[in-house]
PDB file of N, CA and C in Angstrom:
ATOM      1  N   UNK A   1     -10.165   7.938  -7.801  1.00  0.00           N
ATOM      2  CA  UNK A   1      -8.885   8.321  -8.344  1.00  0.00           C
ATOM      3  C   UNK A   1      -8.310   7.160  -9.139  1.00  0.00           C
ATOM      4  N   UNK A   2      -8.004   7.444 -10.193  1.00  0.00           N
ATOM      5  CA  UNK A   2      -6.923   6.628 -11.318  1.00  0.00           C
ATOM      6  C   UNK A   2      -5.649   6.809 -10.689  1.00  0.00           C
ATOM      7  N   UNK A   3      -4.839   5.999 -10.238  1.00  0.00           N
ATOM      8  CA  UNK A   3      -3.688   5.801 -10.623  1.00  0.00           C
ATOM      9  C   UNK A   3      -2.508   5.092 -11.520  1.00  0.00           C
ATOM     10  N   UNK A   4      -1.834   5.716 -12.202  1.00  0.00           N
ATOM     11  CA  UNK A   4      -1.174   5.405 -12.945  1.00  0.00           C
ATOM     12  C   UNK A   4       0.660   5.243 -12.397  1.00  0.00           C
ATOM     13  N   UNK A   5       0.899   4.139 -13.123  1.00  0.00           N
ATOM     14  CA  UNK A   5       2.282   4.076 -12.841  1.00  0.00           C
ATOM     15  C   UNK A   5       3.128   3.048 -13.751  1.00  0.00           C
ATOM     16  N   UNK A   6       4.449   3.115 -14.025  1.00  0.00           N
ATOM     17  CA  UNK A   6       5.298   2.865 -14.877  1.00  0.00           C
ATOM     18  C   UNK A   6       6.495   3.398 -15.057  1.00  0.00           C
ATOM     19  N   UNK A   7       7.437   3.005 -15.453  1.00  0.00           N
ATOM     20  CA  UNK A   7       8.778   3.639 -15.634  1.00  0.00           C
ATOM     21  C   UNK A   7       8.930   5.020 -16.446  1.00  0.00           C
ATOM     22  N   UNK A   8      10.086   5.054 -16.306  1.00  0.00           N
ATOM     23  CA  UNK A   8       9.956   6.800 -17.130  1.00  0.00           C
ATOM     24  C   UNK A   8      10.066   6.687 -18.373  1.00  0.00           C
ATOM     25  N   UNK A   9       9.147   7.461 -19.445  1.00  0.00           N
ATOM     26  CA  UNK A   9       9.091   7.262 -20.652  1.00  0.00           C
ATOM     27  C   UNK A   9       8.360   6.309 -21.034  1.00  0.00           C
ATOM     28  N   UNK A  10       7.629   5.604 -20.733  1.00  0.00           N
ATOM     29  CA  UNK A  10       6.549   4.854 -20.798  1.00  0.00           C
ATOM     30  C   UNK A  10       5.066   4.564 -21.311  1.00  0.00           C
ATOM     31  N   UNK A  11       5.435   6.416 -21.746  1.00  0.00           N
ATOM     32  CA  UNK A  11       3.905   7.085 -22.053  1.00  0.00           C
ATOM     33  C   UNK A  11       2.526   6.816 -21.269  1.00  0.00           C
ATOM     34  N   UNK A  12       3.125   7.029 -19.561  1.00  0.00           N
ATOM     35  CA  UNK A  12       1.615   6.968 -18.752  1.00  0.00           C
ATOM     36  C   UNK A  12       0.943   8.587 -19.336  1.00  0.00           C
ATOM     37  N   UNK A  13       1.489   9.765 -19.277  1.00  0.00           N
ATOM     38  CA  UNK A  13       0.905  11.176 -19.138  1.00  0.00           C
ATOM     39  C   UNK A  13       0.261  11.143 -20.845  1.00  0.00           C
ATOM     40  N   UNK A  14       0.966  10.383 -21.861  1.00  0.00           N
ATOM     41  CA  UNK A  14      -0.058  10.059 -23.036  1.00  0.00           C
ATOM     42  C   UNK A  14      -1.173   9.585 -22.651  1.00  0.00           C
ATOM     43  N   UNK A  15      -1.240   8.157 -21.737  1.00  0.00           N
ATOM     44  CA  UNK A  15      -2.150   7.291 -21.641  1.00  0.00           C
ATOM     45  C   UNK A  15      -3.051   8.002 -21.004  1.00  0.00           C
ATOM     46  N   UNK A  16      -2.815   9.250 -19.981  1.00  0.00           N
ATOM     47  CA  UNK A  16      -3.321   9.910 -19.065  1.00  0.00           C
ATOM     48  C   UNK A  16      -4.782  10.594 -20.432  1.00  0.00           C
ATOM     49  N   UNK A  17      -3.993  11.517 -21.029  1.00  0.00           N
ATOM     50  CA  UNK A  17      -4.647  12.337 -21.862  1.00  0.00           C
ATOM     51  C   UNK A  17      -5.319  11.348 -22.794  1.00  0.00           C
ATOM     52  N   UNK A  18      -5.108  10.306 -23.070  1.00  0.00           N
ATOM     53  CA  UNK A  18      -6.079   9.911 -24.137  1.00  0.00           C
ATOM     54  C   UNK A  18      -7.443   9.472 -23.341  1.00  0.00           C
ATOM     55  N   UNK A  19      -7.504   8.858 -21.925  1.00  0.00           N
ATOM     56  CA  UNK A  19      -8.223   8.644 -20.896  1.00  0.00           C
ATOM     57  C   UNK A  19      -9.068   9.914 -20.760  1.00  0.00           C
ATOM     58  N   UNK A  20      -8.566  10.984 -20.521  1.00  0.00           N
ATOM     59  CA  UNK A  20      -9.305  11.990 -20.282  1.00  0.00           C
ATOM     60  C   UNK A  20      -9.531  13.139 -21.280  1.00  0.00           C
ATOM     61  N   UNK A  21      -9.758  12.602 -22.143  1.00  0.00           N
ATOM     62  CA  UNK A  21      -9.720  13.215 -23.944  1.00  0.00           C
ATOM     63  C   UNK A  21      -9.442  14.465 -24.009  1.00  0.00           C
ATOM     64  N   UNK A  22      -7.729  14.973 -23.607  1.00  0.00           N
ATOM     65  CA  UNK A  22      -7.703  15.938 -23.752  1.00  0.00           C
ATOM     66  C   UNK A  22      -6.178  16.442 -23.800  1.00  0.00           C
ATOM     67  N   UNK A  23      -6.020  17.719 -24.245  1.00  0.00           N
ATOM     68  CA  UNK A  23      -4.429  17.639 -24.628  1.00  0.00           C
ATOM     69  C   UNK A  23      -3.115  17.984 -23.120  1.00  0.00           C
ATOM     70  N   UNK A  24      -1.932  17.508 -23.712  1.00  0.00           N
ATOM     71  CA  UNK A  24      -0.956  17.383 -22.861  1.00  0.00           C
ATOM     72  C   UNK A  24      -1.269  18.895 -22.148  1.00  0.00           C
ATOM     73  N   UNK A  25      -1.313  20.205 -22.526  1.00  0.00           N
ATOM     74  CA  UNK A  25      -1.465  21.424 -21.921  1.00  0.00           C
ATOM     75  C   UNK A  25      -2.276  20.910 -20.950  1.00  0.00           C
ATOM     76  N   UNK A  26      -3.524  20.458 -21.186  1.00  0.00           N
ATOM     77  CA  UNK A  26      -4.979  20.662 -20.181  1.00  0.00           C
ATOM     78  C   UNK A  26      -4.701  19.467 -18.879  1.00  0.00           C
ATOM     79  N   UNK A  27      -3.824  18.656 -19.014  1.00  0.00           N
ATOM     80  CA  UNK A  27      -3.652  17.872 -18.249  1.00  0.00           C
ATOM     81  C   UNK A  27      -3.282  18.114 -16.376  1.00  0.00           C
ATOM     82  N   UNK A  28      -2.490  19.232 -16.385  1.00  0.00           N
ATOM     83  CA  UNK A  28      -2.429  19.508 -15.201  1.00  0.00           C
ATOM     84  C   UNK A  28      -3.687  19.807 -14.328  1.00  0.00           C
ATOM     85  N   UNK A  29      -4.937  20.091 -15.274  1.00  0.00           N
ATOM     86  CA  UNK A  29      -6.189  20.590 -14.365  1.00  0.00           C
ATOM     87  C   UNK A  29      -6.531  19.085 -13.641  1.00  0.00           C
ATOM     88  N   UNK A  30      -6.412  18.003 -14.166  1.00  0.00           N
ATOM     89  CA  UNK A  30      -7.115  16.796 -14.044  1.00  0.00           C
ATOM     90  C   UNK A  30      -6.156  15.953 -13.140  1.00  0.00           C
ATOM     91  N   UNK A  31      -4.953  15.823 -13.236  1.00  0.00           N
ATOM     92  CA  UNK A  31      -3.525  14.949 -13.139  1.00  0.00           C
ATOM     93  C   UNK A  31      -2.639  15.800 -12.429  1.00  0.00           C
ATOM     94  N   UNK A  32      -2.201  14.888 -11.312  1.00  0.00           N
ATOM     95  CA  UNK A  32      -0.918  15.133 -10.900  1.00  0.00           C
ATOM     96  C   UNK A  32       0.419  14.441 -11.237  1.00  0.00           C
ATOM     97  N   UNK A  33       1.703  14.711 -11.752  1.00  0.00           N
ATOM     98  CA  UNK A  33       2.659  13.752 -11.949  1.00  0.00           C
ATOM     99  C   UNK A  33       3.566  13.907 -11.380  1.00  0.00           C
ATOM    100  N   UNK A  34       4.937  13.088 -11.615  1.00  0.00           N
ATOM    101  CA  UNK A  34       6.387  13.185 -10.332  1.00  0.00           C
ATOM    102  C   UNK A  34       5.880  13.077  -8.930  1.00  0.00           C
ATOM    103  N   UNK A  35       4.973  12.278  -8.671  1.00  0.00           N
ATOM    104  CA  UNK A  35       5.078  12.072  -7.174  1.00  0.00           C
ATOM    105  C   UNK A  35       5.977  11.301  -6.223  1.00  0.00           C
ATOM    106  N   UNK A  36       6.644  10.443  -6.990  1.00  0.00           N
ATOM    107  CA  UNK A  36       7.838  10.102  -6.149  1.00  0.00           C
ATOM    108  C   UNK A  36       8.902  11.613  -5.623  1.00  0.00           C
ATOM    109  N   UNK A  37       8.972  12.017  -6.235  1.00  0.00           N
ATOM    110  CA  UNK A  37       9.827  13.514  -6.070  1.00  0.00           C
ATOM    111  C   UNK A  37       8.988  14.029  -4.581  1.00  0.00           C
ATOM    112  N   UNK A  38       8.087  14.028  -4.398  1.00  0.00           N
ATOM    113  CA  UNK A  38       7.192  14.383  -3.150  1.00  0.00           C
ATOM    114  C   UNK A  38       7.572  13.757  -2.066  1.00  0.00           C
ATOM    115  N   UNK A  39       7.336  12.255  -2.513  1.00  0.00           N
ATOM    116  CA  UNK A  39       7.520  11.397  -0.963  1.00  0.00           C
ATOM    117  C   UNK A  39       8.597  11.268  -0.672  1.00  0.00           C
ATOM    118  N   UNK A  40       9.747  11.828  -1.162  1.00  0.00           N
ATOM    119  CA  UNK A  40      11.515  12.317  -0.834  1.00  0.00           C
ATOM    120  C   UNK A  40      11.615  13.514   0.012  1.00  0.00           C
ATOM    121  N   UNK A  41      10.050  14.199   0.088  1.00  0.00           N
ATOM    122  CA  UNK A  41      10.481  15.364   0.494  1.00  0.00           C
ATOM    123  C   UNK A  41       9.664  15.481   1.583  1.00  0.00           C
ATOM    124  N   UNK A  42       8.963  14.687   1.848  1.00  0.00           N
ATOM    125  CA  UNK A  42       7.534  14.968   2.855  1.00  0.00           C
ATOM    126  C   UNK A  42       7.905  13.511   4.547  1.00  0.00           C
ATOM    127  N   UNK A  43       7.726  14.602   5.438  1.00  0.00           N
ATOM    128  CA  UNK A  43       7.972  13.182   6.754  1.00  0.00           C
ATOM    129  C   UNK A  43       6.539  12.276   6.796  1.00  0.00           C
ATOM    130  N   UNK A  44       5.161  12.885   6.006  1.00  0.00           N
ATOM    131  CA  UNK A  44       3.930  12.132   6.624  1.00  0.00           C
ATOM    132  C   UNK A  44       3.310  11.728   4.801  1.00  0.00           C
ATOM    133  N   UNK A  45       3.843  10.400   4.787  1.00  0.00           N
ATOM    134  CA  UNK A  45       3.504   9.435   3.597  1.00  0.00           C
ATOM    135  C   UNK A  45       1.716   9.406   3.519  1.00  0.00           C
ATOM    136  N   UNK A  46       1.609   8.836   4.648  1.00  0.00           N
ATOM    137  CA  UNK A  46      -0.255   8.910   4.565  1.00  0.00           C
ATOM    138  C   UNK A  46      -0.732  10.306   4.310  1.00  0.00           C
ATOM    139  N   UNK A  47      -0.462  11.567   4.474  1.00  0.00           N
ATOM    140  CA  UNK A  47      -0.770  12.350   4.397  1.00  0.00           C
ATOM    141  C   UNK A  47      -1.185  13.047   2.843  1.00  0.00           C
ATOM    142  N   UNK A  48       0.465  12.931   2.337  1.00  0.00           N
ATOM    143  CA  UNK A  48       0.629  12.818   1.414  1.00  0.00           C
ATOM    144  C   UNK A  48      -0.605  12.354   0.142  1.00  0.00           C
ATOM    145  N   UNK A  49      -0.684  10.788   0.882  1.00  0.00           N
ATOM    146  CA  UNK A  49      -1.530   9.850  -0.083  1.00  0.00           C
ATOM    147  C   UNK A  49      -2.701  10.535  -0.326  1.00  0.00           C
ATOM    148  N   UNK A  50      -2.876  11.381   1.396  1.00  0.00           N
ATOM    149  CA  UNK A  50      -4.478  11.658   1.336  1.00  0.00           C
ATOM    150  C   UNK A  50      -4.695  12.988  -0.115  1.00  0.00           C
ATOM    151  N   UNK A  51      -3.709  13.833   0.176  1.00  0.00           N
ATOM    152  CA  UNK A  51      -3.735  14.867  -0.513  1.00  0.00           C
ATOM    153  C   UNK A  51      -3.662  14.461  -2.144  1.00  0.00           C
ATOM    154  N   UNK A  52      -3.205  13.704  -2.526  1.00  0.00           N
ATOM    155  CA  UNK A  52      -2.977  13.278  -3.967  1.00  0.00           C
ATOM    156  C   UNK A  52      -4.425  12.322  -4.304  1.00  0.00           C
ATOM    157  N   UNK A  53      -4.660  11.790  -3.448  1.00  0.00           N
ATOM    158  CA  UNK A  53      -6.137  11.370  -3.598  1.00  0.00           C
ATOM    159  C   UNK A  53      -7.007  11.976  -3.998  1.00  0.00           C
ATOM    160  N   UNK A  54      -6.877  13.199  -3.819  1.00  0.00           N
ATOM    161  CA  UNK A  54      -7.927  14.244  -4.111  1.00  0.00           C
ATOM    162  C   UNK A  54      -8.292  14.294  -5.752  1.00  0.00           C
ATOM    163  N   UNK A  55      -7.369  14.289  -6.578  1.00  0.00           N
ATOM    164  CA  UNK A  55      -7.115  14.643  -8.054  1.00  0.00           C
ATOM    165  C   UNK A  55      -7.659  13.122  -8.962  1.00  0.00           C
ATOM    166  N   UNK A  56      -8.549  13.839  -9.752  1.00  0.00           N
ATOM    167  CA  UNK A  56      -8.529  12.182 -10.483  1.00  0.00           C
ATOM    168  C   UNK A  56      -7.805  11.388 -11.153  1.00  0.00           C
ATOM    169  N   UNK A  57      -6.831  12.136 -11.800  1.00  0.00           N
ATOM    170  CA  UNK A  57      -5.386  10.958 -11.955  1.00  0.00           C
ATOM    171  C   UNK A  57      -4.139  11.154 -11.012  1.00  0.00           C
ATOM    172  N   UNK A  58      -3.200  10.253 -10.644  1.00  0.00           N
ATOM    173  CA  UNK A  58      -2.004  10.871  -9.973  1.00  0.00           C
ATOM    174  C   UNK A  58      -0.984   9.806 -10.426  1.00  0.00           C
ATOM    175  N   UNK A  59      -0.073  10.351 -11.121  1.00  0.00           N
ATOM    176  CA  UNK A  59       1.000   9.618 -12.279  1.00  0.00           C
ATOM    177  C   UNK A  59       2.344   9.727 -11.632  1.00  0.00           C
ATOM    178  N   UNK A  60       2.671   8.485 -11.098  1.00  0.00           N
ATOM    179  CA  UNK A  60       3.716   8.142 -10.399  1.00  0.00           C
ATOM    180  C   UNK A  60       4.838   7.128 -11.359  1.00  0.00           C
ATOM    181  N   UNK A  61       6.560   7.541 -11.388  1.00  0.00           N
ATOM    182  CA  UNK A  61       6.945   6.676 -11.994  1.00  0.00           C
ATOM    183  C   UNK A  61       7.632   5.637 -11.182  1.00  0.00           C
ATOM    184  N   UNK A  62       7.889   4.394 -11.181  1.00  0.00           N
ATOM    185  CA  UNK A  62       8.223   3.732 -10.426  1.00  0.00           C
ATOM    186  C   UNK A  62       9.773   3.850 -10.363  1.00  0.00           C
ATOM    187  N   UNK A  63      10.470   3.419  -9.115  1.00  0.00           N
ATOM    188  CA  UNK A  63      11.814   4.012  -9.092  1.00  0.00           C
ATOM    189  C   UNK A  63      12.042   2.746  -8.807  1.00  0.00           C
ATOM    190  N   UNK A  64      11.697   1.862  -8.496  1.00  0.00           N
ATOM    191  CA  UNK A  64      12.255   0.602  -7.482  1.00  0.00           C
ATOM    192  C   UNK A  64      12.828  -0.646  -8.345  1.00  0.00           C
ATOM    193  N   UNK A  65      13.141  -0.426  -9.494  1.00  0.00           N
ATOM    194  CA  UNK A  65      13.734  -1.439 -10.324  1.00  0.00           C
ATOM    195  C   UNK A  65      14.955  -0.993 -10.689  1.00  0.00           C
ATOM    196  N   UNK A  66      16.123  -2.476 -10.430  1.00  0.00           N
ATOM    197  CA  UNK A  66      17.575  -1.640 -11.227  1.00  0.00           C
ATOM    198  C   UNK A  66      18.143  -1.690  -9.859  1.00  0.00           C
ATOM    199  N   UNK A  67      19.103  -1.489  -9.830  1.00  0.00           N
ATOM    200  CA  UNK A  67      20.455  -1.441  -9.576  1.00  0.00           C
ATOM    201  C   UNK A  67      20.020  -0.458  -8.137  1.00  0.00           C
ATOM    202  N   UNK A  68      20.453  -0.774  -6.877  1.00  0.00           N
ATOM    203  CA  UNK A  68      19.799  -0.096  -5.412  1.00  0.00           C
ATOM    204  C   UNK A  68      21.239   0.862  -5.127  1.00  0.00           C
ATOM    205  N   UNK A  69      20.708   2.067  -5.381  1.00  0.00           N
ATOM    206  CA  UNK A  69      21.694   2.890  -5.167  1.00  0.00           C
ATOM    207  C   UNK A  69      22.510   2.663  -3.698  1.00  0.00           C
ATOM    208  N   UNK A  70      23.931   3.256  -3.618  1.00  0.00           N
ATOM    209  CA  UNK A  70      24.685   2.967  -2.648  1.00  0.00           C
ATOM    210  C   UNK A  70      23.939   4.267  -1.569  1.00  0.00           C
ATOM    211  N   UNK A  71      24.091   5.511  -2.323  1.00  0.00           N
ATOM    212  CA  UNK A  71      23.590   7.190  -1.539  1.00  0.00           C
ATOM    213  C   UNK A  71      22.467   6.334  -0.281  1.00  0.00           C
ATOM    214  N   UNK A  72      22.444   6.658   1.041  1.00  0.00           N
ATOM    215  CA  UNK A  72      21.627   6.574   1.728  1.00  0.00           C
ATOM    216  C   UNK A  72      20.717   7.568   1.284  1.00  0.00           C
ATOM    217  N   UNK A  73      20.806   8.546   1.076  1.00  0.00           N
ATOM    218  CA  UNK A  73      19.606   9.330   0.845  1.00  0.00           C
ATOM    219  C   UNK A  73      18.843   9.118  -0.162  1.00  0.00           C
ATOM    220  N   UNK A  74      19.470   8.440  -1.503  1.00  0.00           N
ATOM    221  CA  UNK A  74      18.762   7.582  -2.736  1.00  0.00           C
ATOM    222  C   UNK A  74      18.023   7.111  -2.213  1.00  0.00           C
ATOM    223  N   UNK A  75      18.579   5.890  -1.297  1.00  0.00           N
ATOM    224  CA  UNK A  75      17.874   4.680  -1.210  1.00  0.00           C
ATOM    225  C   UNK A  75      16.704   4.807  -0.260  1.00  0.00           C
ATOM    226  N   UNK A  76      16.492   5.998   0.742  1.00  0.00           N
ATOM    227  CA  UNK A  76      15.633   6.655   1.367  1.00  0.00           C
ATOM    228  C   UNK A  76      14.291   7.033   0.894  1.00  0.00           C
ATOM    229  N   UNK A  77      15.006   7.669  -0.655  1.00  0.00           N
ATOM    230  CA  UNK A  77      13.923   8.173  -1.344  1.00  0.00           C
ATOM    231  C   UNK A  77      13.154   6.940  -2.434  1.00  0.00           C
ATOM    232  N   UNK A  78      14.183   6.115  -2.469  1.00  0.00           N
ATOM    233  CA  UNK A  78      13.570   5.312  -3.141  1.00  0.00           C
ATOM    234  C   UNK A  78      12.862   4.645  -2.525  1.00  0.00           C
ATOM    235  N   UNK A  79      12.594   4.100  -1.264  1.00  0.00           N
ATOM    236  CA  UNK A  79      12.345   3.714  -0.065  1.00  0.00           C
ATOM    237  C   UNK A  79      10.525   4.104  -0.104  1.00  0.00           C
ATOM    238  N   UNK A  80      11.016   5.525   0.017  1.00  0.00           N
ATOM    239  CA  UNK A  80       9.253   6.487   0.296  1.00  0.00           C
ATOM    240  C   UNK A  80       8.339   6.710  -0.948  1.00  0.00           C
ATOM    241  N   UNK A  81       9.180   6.394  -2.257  1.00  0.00           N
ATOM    242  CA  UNK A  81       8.048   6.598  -3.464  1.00  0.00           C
ATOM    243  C   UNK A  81       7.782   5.162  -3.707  1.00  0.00           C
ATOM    244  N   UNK A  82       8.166   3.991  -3.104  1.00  0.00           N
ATOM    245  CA  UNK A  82       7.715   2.797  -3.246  1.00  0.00           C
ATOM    246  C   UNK A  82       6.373   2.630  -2.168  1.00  0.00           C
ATOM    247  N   UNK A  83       6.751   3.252  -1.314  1.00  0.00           N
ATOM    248  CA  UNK A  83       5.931   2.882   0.165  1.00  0.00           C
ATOM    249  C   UNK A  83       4.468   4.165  -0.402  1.00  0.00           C
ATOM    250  N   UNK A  84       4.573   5.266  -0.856  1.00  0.00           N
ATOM    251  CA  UNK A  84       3.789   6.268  -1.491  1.00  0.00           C
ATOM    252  C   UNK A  84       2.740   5.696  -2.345  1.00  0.00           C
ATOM    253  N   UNK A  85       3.187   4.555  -3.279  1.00  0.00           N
ATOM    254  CA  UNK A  85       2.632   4.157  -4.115  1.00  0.00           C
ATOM    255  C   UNK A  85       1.508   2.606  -3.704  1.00  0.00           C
ATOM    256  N   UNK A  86       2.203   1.928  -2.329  1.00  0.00           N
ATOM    257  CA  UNK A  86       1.699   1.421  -2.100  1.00  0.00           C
ATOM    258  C   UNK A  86       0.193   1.951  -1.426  1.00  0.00           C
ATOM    259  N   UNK A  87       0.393   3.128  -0.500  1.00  0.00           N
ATOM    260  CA  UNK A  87      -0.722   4.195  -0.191  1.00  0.00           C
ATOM    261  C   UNK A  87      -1.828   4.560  -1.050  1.00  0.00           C
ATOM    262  N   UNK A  88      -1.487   5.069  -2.021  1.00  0.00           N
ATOM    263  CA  UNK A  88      -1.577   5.307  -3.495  1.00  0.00           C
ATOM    264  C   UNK A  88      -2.651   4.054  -4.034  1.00  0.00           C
ATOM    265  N   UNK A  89      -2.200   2.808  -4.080  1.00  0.00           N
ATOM    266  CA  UNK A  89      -2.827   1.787  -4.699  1.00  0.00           C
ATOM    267  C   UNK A  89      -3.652   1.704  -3.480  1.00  0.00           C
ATOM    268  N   UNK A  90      -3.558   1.751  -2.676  1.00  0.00           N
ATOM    269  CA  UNK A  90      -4.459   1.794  -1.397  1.00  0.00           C
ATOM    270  C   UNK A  90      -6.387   2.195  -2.049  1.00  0.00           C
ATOM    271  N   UNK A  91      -5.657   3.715  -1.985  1.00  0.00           N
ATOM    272  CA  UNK A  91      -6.700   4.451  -2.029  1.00  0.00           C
ATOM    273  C   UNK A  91      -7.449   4.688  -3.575  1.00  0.00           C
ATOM    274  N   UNK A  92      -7.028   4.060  -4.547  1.00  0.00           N
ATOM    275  CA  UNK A  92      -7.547   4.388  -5.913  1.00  0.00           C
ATOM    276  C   UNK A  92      -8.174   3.260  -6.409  1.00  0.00           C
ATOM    277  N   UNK A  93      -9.559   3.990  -6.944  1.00  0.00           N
ATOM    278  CA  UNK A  93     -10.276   2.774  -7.255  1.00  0.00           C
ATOM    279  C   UNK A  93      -9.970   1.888  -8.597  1.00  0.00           C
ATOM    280  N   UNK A  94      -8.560   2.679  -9.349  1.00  0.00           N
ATOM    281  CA  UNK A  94      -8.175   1.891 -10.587  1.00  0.00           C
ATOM    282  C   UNK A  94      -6.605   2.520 -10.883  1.00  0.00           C
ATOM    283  N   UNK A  95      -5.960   1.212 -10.934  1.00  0.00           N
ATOM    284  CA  UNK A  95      -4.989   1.310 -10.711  1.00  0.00           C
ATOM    285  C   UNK A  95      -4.286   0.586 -12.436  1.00  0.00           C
ATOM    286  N   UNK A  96      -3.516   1.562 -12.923  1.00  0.00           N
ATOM    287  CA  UNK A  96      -3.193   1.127 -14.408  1.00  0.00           C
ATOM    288  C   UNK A  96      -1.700   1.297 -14.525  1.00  0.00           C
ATOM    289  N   UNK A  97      -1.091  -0.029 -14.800  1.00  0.00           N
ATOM    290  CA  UNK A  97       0.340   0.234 -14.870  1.00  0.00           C
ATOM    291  C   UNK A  97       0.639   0.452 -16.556  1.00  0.00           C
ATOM    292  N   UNK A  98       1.218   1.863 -17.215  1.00  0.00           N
ATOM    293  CA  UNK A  98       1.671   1.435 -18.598  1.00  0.00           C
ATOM    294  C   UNK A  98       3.299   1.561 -18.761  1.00  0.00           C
ATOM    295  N   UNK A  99       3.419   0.180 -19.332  1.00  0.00           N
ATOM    296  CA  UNK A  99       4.742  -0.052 -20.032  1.00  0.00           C
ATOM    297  C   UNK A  99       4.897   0.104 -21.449  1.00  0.00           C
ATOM    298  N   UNK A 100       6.176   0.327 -21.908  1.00  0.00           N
ATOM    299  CA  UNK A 100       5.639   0.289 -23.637  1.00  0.00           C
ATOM    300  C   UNK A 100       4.475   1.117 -24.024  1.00  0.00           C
ATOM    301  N   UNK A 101       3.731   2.038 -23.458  1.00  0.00           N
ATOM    302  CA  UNK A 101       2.727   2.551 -23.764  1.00  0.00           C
ATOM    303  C   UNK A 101       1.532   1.666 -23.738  1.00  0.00           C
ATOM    304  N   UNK A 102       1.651   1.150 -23.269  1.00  0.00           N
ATOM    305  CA  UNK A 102       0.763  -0.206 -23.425  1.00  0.00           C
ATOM    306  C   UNK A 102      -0.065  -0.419 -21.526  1.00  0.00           C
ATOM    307  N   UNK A 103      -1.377  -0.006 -21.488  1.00  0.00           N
ATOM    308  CA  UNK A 103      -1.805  -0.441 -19.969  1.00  0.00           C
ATOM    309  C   UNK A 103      -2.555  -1.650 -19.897  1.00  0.00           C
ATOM    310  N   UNK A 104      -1.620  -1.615 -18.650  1.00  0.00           N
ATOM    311  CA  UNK A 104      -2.378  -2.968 -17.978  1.00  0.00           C
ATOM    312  C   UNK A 104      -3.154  -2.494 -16.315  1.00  0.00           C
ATOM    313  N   UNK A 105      -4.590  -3.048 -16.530  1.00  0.00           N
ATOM    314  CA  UNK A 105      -5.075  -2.586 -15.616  1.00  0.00           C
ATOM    315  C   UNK A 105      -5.134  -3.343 -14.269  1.00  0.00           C
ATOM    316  N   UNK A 106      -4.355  -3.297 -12.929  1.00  0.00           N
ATOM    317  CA  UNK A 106      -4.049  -3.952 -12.112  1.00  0.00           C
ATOM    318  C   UNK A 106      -5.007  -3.941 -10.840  1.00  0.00           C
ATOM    319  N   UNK A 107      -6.253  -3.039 -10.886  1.00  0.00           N
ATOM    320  CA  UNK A 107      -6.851  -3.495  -9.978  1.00  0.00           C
ATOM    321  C   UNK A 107      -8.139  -2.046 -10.899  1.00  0.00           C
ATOM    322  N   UNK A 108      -9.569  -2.561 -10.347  1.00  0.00           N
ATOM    323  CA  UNK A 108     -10.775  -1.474 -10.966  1.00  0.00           C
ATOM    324  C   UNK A 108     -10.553  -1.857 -12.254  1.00  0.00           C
ATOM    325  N   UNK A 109     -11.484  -0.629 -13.031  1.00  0.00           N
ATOM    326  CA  UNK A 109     -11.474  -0.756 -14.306  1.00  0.00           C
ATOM    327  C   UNK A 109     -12.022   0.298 -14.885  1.00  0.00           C
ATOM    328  N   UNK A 110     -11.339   0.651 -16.457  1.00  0.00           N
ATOM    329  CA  UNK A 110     -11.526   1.880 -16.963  1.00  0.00           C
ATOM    330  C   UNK A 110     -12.981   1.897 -17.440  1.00  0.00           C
ATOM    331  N   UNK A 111     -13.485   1.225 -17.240  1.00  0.00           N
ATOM    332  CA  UNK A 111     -14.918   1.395 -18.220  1.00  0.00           C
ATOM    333  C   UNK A 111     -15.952   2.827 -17.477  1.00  0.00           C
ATOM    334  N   UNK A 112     -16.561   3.452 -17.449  1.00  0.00           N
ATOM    335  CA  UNK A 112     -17.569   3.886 -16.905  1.00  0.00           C
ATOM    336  C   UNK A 112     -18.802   3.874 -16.718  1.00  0.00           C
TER     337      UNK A 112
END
């Protein structure tokens, strides 16, 4: 599994499709995205990880930069898509952060 991650607007789900030469439509067969939205909603994080593992990309945006919301329940959720992602980097054998549209590959490697 590829994982991808970066802030919103960042153009990971571009970076996604140019990786897997194919258009934004076809992407859902290959890619999962918004997984922080998940680990807000789910009590078993590992579980989670396991299930998203499955897919060969899974495109997470990072929430954990900026200003720490006051909402306990924000900061809850922000809490579980940080801890998700650490799972996440766990289990993927390439891990690509893009900023600026621009990746940087933080652990594996895209070559095949």
């Amino acid at each position: 599994m590829i994982l991808v991650i970066g802030p919103l607007y960042s153009g990971k789900r571009a970076f996604a499709c140019r990786l897997l030469q194919c258009e934004e439509q076809e992407l859902s067969r290959y890619a999962v995205w918004d997984v922080q939205e998940r680990a807000a909603k789910t009590e078993n994080l590992e579980f989670l990880a396991d299930e998203l593992a499955r897919w060969s990309i899974v495109i997470a945006t990072e929430i954990g930069g900026g200003v720490v919301p006051t909402d306990p329940a924000e900061r809850a959720a922000r809490e579980a898509a940080g801890r998700l992602n650490c799972l996440l980097s766990q289990r993927a054998d390439t891990v690509v952060r893009v900023f600026y549209g621009l990746p940087l590959v933080l652990k594996g490697s895209l070559s095949q």
